[in-house]
N, C-alpha and C. Protein backbone atom coordinates (compact mmCIF):
# COMPACT_ATOMS: atom_id res chain seq x y z
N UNK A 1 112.47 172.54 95.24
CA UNK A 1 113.41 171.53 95.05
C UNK A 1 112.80 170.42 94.22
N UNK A 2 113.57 170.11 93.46
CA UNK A 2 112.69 168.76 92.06
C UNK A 2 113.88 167.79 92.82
N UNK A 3 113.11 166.88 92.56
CA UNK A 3 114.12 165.33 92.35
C UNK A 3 113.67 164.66 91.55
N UNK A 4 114.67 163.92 91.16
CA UNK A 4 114.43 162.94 89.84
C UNK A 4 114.60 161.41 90.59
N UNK A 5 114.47 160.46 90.26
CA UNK A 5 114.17 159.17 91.03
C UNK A 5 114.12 157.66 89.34
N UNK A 6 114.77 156.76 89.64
CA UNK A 6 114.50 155.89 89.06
C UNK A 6 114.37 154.54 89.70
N UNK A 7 112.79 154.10 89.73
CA UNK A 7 112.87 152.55 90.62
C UNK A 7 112.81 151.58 89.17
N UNK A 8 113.43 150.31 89.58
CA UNK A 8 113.54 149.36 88.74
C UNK A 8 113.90 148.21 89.23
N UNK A 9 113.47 147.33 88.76
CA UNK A 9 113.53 145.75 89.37
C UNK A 9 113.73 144.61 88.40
N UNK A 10 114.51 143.66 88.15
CA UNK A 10 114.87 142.38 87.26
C UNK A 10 113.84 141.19 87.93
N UNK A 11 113.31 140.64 87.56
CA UNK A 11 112.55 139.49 87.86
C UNK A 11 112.77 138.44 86.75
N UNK A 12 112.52 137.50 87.65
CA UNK A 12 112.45 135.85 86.65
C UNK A 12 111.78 135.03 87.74
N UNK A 13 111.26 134.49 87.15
CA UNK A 13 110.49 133.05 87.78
C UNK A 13 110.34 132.10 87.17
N UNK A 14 110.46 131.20 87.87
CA UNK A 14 110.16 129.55 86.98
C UNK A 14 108.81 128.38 87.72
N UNK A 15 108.65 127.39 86.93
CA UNK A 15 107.77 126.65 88.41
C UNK A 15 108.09 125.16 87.37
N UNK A 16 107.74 124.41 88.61
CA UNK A 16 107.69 123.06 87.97
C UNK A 16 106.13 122.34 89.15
N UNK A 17 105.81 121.08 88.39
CA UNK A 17 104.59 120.74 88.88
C UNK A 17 105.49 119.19 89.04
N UNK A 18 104.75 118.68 89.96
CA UNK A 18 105.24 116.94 90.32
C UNK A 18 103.86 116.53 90.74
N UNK A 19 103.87 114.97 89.44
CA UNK A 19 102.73 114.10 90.09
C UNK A 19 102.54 113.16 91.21
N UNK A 20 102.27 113.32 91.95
CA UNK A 20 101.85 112.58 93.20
C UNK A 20 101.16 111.40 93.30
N UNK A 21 101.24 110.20 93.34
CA UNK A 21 100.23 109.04 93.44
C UNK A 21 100.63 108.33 94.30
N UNK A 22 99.29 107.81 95.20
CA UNK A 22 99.52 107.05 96.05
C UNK A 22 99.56 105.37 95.79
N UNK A 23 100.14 104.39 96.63
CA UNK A 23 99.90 103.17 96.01
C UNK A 23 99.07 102.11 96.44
N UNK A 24 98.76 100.67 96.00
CA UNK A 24 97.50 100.27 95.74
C UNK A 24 97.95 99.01 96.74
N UNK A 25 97.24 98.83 98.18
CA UNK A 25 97.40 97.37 98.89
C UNK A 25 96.63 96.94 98.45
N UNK A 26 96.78 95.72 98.26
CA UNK A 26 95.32 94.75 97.99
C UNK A 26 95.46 93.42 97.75
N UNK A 27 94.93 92.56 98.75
CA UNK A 27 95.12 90.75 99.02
C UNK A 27 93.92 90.44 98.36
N UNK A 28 93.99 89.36 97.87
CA UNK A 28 92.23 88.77 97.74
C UNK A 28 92.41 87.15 97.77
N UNK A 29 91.11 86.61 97.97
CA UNK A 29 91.35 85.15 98.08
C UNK A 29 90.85 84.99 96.77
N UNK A 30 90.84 83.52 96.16
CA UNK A 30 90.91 83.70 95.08
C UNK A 30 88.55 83.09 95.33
N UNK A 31 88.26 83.02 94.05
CA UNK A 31 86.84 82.88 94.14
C UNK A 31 86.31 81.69 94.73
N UNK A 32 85.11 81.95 94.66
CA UNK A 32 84.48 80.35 95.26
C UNK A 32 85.05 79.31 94.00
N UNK A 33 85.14 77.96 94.25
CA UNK A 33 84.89 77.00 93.32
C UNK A 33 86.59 76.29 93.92
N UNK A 34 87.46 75.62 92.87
CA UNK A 34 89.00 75.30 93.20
C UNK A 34 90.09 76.12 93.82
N UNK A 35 89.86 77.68 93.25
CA UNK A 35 90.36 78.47 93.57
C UNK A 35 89.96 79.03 95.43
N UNK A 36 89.15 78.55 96.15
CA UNK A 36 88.88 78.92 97.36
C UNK A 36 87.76 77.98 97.55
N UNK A 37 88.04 77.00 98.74
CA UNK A 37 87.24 75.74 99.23
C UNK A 37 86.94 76.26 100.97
N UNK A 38 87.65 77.54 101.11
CA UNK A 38 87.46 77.60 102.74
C UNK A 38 85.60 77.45 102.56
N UNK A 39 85.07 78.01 102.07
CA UNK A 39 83.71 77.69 102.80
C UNK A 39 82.46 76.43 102.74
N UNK A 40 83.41 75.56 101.85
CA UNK A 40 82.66 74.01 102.36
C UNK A 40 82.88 73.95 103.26
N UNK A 41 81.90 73.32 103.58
CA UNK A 41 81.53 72.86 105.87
C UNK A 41 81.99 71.36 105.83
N UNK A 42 82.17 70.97 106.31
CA UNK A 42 82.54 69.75 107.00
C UNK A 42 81.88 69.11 108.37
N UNK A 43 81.53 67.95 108.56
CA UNK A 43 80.73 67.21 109.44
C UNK A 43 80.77 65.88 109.74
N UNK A 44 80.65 65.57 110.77
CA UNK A 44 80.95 64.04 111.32
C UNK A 44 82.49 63.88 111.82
N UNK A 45 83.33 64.99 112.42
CA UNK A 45 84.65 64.69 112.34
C UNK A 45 84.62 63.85 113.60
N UNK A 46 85.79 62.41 113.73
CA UNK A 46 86.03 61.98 114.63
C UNK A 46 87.46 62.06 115.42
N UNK A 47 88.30 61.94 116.20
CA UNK A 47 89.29 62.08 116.86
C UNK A 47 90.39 61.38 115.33
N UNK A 48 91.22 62.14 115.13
CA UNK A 48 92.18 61.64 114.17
C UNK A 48 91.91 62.42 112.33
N UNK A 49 90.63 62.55 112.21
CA UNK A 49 90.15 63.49 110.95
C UNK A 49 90.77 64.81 110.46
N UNK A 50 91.24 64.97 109.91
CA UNK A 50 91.47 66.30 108.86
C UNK A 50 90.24 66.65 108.04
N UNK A 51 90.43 68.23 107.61
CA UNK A 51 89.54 68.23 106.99
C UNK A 51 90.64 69.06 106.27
N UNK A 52 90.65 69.49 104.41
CA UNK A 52 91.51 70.06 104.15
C UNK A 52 90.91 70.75 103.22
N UNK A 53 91.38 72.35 103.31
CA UNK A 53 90.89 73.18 102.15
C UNK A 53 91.88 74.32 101.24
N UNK A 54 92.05 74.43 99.79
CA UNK A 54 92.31 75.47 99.03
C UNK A 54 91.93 76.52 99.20
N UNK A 55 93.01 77.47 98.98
CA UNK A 55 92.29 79.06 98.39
C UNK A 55 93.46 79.40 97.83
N UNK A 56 94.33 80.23 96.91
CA UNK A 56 94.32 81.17 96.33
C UNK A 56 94.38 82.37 97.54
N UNK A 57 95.73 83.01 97.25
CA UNK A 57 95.57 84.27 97.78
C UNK A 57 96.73 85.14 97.24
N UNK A 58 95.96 86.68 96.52
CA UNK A 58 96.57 87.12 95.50
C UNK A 58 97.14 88.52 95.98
N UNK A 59 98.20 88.55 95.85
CA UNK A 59 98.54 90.42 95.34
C UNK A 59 98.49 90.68 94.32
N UNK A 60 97.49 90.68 93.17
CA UNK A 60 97.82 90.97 91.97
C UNK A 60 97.35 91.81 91.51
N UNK A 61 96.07 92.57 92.44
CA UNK A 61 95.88 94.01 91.25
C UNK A 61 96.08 94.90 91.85
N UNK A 62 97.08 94.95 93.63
CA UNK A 62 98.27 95.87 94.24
C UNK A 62 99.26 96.19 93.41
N UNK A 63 99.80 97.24 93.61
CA UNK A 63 100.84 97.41 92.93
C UNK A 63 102.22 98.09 94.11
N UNK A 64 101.89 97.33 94.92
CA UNK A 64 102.90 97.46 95.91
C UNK A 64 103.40 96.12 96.43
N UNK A 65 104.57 96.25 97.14
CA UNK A 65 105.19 94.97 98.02
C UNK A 65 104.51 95.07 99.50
N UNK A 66 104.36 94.00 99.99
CA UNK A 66 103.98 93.93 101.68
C UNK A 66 105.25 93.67 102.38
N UNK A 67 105.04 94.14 103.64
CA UNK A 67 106.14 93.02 104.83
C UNK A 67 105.15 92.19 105.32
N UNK A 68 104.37 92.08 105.30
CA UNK A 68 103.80 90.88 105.40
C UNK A 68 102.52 90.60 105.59
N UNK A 69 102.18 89.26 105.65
CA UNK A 69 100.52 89.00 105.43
C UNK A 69 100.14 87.96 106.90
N UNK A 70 99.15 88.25 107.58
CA UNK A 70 98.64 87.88 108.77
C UNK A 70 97.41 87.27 108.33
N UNK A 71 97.16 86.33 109.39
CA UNK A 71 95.74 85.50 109.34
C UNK A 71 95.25 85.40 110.76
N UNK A 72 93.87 85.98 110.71
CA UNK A 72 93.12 85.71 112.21
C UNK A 72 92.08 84.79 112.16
N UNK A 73 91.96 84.07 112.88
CA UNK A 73 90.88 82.88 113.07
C UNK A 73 90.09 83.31 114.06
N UNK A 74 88.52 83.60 113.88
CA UNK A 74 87.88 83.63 114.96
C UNK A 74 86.52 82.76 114.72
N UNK A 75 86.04 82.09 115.72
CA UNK A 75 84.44 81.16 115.51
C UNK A 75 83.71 82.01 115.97
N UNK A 76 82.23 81.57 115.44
CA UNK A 76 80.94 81.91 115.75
C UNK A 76 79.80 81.18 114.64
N UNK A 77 79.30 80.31 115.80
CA UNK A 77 79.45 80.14 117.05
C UNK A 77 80.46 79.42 117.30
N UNK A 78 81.04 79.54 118.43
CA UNK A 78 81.97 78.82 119.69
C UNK A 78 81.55 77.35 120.18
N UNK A 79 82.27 76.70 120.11
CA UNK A 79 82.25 75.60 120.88
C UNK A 79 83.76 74.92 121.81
N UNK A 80 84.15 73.75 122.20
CA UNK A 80 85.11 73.16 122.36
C UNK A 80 86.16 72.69 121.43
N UNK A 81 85.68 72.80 120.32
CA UNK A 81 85.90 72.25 118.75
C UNK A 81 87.40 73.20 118.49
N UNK A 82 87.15 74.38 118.79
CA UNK A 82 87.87 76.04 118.95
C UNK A 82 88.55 76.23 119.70
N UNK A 83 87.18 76.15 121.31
CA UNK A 83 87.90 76.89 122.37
C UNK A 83 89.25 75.74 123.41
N UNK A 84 89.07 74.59 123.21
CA UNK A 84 90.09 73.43 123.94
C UNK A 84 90.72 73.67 122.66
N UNK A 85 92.37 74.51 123.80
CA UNK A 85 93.56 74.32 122.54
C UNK A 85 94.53 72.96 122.54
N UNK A 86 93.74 72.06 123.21
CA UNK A 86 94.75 70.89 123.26
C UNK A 86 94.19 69.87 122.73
N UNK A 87 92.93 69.63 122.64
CA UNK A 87 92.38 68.38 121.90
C UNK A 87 91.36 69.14 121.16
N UNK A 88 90.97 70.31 120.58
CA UNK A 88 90.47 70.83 119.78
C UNK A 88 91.14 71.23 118.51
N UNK A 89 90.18 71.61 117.51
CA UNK A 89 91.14 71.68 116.51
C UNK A 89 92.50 72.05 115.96
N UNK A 90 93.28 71.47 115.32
CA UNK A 90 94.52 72.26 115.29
C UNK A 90 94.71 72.56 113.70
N UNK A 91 95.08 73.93 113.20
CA UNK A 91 95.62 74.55 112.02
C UNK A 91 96.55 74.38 111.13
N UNK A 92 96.68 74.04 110.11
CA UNK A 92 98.52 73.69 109.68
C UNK A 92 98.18 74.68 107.93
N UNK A 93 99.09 75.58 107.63
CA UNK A 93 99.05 75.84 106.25
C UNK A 93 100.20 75.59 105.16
N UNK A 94 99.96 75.11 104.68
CA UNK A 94 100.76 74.95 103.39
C UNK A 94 100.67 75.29 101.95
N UNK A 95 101.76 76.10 101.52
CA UNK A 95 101.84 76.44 99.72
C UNK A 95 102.58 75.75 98.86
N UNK A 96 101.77 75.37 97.80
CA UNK A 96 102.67 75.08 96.68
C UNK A 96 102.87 75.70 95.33
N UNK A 97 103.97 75.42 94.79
CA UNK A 97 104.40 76.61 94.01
C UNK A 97 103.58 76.00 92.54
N UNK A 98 102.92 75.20 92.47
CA UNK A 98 101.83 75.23 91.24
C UNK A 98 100.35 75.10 91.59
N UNK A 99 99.43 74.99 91.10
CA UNK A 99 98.15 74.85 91.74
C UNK A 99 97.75 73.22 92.80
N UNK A 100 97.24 73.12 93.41
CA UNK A 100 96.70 72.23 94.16
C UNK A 100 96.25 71.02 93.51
N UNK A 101 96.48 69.71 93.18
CA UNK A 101 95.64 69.09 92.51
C UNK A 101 94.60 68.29 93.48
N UNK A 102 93.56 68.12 93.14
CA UNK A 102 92.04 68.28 94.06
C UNK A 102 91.46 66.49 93.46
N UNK A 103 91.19 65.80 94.57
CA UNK A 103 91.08 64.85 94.53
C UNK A 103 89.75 64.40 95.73
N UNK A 104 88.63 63.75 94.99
CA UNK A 104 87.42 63.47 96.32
C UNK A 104 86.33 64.66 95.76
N UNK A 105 85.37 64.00 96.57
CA UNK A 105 83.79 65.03 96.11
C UNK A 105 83.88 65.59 97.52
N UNK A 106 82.76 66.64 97.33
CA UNK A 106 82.96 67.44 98.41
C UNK A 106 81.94 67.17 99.58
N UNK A 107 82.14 67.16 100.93
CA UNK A 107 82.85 67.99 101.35
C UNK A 107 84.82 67.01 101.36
N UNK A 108 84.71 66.00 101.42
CA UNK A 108 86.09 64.88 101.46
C UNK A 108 87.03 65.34 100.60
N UNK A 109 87.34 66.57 100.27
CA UNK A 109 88.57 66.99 99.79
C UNK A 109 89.93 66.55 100.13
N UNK A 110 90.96 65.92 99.16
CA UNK A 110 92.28 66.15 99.43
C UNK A 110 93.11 66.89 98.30
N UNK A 111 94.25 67.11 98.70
CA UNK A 111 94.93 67.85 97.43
C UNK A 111 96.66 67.39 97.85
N UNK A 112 97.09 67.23 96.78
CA UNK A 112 98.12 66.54 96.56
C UNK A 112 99.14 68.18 95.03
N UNK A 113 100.68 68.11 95.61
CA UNK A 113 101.32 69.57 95.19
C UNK A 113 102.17 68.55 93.88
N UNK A 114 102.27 68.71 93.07
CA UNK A 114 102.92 68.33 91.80
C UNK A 114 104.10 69.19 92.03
N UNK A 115 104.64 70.58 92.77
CA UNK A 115 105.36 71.12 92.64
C UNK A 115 106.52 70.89 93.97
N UNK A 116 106.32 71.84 94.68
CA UNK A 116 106.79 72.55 95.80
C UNK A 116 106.03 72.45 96.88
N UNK A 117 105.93 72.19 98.15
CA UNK A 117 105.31 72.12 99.30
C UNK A 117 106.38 73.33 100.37
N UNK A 118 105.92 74.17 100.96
CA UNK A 118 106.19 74.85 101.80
C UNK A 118 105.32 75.42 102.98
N UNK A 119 106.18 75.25 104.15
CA UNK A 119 105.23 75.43 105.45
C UNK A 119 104.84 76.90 105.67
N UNK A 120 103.30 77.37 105.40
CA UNK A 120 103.26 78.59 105.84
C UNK A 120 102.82 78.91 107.64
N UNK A 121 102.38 78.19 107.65
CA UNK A 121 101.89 78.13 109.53
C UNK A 121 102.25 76.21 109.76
N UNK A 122 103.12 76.62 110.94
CA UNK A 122 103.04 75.28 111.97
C UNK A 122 101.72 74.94 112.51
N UNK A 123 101.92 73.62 112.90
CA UNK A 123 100.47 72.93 113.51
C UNK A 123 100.24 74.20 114.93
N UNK A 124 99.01 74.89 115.13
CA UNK A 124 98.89 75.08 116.33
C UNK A 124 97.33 75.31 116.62
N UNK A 125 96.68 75.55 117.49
CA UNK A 125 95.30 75.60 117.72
C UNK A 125 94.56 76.46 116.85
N UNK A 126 93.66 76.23 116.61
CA UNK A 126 92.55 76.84 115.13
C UNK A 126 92.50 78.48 115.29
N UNK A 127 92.41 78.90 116.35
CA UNK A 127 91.79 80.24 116.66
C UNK A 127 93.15 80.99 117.13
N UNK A 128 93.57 82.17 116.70
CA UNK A 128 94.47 82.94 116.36
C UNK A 128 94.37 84.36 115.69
N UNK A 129 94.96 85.44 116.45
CA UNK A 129 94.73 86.53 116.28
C UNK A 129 96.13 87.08 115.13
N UNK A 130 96.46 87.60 114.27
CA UNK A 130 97.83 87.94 113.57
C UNK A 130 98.71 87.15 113.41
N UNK A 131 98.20 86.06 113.19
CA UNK A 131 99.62 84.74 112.73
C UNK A 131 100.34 85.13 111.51
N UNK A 132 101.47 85.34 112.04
CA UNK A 132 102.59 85.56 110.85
C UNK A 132 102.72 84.26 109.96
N UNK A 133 102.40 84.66 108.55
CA UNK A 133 102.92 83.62 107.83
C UNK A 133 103.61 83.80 106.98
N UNK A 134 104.87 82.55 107.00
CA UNK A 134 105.68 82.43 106.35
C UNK A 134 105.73 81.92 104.82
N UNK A 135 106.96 81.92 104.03
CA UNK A 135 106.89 81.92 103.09
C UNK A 135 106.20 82.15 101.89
N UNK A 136 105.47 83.45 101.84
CA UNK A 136 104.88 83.41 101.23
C UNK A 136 104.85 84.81 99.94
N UNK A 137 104.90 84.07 98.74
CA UNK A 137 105.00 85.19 97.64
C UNK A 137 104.33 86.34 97.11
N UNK A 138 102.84 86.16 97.68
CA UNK A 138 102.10 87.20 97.62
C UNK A 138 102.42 88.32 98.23
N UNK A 139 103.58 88.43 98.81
CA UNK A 139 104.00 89.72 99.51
C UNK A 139 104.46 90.53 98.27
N UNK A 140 105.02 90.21 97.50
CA UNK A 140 105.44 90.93 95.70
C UNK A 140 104.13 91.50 94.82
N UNK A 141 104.09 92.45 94.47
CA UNK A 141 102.74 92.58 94.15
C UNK A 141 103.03 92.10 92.50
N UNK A 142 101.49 91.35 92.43
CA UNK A 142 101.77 90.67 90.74
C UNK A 142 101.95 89.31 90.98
N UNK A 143 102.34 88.33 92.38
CA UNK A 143 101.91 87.61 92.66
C UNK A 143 100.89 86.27 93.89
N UNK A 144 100.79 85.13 93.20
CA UNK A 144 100.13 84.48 93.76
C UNK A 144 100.27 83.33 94.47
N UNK A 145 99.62 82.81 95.70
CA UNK A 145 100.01 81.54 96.44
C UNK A 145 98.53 80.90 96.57
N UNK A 146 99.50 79.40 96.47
CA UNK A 146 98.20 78.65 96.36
C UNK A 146 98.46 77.55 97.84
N UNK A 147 97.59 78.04 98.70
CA UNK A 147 97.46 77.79 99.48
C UNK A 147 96.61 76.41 99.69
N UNK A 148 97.19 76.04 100.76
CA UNK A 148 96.18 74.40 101.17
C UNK A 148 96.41 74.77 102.96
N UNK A 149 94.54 74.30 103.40
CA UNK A 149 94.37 74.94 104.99
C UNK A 149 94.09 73.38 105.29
N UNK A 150 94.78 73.14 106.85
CA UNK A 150 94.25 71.92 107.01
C UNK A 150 94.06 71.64 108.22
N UNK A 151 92.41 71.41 108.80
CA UNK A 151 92.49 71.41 110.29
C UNK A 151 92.16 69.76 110.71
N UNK A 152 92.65 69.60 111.71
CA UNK A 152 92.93 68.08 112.20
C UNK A 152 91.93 68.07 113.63
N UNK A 153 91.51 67.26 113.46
CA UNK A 153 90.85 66.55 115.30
C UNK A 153 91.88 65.62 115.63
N UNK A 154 92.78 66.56 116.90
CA UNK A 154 93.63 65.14 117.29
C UNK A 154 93.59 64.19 117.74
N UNK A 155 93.98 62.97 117.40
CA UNK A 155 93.55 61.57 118.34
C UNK A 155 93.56 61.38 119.84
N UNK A 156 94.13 62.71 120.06
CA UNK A 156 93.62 62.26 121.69
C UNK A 156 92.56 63.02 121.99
N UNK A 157 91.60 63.75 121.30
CA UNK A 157 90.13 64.46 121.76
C UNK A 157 89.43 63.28 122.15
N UNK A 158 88.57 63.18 123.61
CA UNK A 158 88.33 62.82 124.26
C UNK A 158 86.26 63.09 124.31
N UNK A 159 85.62 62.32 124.39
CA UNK A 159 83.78 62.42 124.71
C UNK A 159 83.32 63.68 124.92
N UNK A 160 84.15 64.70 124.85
CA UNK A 160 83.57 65.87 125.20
C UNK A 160 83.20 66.95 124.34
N UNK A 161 84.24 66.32 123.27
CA UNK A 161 84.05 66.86 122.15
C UNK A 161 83.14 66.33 120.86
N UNK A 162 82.67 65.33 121.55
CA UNK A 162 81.22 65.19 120.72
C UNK A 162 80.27 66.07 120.32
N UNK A 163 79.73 65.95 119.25
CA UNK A 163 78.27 66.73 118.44
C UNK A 163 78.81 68.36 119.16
N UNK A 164 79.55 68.84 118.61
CA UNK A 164 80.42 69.97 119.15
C UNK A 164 80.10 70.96 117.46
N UNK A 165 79.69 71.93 117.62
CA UNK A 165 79.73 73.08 116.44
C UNK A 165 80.17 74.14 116.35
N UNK A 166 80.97 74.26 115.19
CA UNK A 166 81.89 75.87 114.89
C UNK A 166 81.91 76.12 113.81
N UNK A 167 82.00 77.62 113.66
CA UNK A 167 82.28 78.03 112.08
C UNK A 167 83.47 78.50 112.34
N UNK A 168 84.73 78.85 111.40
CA UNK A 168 85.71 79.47 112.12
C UNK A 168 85.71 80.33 110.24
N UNK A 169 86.12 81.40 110.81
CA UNK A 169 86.33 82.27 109.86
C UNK A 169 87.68 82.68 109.61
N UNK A 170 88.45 83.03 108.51
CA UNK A 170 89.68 82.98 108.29
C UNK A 170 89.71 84.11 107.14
N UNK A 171 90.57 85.31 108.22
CA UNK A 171 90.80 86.71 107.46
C UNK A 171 92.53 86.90 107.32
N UNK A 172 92.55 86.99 106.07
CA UNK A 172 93.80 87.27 106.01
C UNK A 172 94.15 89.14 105.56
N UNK A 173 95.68 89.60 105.91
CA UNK A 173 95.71 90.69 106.33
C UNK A 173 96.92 91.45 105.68
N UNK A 174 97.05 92.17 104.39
CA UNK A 174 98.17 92.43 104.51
C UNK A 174 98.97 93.78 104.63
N UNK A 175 100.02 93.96 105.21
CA UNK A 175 100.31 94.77 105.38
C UNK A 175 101.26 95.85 104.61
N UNK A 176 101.32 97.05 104.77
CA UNK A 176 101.97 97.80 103.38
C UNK A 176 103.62 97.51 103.89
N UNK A 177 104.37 97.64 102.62
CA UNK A 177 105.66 97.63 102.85
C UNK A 177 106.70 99.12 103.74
N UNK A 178 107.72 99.07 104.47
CA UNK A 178 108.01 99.75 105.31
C UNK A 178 108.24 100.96 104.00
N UNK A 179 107.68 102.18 104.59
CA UNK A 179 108.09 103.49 103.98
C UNK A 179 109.65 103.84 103.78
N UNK A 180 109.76 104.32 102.30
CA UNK A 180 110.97 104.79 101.85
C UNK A 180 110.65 106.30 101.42
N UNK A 181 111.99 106.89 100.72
CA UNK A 181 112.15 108.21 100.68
C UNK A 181 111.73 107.70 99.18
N UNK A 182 110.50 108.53 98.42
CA UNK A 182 110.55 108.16 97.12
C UNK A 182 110.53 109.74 96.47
């Protein structure tokens, strides 16, 4: 018995390739000098004193949006200066929408806004874990806020807070914007 048989098959295929990139968080303060005064020290404060400092803080070589940007305050060393949240230091931040103008030798800094003044943190005690702050444009990536930090000894700190020492360190934090379908 013979048989005869024919197999045969049509094929096609195609492909396509897709580039993938991930995107870029990134805050920075701005450098030492006008652009960032947090790390002049300050000394001799008495009940009623401010001490006030610039920085600069950028989204600009992110190329993403944030929901938002956090600041933690922590000292070391510790003192009363920190740890009394009622007659120890208290925090206040503010941005303005042009640069800071800088007035006094250092450490006696003041700065005065030619522009816009906006509240990014209310007055509240120095030391703080994720403080949401408000208004602020660096959440857009590409731009910048010019920040002014200003901590106060309130007039009612009391003898105890004499010859009292702290460093307080100030990290800011930002966070990526909520995930979409891209």
């Amino acid at each position: 018995m013979a048989g005869l048989g024919t197999y045969g098959a049509f094929t096609s295929s195609t492909s396509a390739s897709n580039t993938v990139a991930s995107g870029i968080v990134n805050i920075a303060l701005g450098a030492t000098g006008t652009t960032n005064r947090l790390s002049v020290a300050a000394s001799g404060l008495v009940p009623g004193d401010t001490v006030q400092r610039v920085a600069t803080l950028a989204n600009a070589t992110g190329n993403q949006n944030l929901s938002a940007i956090t600041l933690t305050t922590a000292a070391s060393p510790t003192s009363l200066l920190d740890t009394n949240t009622t007659m120890g230091l208290q925090v206040t931040v503010d941005n303005c929408s042009t640069a800071w103008t800088e007035a006094g030798t250092a450490p006696a800094y003041t700065y005065t806004c030619s522009g816009t003044t906006t509240s990014v943190l209310a007055s509240r005690p120095v030391i703080g874990a994720n403080l949401t702050l408000a208004n602020l444009t660096s959440v857009t990536a590409g731009h910048t806020d010019n920040l002014r930090v200003t901590l106060t000894l309130p007039s009612t700190a009391d003898n105890t807070l004499q010859n009292q020492s702290s460093t307080i360190a100030f990290s800011f934090t930002g966070t990526q914007r909520t995930a979409t379908n891209q």
